[in-house]
Protein backbone atom coordinates (compact mmCIF):
# COMPACT_ATOMS: atom_id res chain seq x y z
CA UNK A 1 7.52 -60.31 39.35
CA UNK A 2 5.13 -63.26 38.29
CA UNK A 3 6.27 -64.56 34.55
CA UNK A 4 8.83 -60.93 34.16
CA UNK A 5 12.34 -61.73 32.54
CA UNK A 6 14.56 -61.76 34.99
CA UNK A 7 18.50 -62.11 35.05
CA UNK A 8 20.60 -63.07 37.30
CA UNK A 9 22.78 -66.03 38.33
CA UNK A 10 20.33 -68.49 39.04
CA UNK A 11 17.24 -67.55 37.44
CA UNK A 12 16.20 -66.72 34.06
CA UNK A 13 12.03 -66.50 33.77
CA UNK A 14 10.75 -66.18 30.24
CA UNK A 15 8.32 -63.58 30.19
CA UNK A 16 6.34 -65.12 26.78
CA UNK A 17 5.81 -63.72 22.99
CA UNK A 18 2.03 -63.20 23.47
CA UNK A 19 2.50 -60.94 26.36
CA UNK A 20 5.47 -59.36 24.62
CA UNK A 21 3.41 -57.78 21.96
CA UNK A 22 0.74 -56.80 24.29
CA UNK A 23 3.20 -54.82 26.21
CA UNK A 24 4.61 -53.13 23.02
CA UNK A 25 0.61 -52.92 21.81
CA UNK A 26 -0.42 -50.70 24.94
CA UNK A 27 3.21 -48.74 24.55
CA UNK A 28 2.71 -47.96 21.03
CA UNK A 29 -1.73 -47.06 21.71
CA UNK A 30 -0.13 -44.86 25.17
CA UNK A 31 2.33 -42.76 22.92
CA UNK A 32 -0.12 -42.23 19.87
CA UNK A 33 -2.53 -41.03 22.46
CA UNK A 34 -0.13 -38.53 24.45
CA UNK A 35 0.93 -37.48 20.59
CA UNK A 36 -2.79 -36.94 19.50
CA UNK A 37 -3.38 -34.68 23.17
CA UNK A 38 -0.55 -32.52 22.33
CA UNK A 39 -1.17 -32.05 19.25
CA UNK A 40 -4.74 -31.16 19.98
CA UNK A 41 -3.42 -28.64 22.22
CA UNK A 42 -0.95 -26.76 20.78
CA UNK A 43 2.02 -28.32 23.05
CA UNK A 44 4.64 -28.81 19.99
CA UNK A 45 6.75 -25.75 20.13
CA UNK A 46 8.21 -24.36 16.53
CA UNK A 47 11.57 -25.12 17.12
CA UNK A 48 10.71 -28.94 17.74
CA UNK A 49 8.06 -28.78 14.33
CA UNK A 50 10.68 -26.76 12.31
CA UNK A 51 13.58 -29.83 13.29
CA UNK A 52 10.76 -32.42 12.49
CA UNK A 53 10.07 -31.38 8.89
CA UNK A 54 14.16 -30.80 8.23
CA UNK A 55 14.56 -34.54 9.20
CA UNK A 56 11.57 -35.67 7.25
CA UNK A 57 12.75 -33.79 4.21
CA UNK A 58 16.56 -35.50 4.85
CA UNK A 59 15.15 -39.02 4.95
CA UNK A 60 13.26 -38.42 1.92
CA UNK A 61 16.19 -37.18 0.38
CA UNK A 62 17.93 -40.12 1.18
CA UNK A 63 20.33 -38.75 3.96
CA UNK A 64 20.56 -41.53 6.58
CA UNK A 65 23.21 -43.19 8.43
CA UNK A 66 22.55 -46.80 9.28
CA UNK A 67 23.51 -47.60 12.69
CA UNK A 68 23.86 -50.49 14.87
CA UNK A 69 23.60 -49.36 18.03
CA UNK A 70 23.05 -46.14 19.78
CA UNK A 71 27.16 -45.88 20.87
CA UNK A 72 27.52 -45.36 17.09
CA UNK A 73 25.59 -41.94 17.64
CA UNK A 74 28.34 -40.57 19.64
């Protein structure tokens, strides 16, 4: 993998800040797109809307739990 971070005993390969937030750029344009086509098409089923809108309405209302890292979900 030319200029990929990679780990491993010998060899660590910086893969560069610029190309960094490209990558998180074209992630972040990929999933509003697949968002915006299922939308357009009806794909969101109720139960997934109705869960949405109950954890909108809990963040507003100021019911979070701060977390640092996802074992803390368990």
């Amino acid at each position: 993998m030319n200029g990929a971070t990679t780990k491993n005993k010998t060899e660590i390969t910086p893969l560069g800040v610029n190309k960094i937030r490209r990558l998180f750029s074209v992630g972040s344009e990929i999933t509003e797109l697949a968002e915006e086509v299922l939308e357009e098409l009806g794909e969101y089923k109720q139960e997934f809307l109705l869960g949405l809108e109950k954890s909108v309405k809990e963040a507003k209302g100021g019911k979070l739990k701060k977390i640092k890292s996802l074992k803390d979900l368990k």
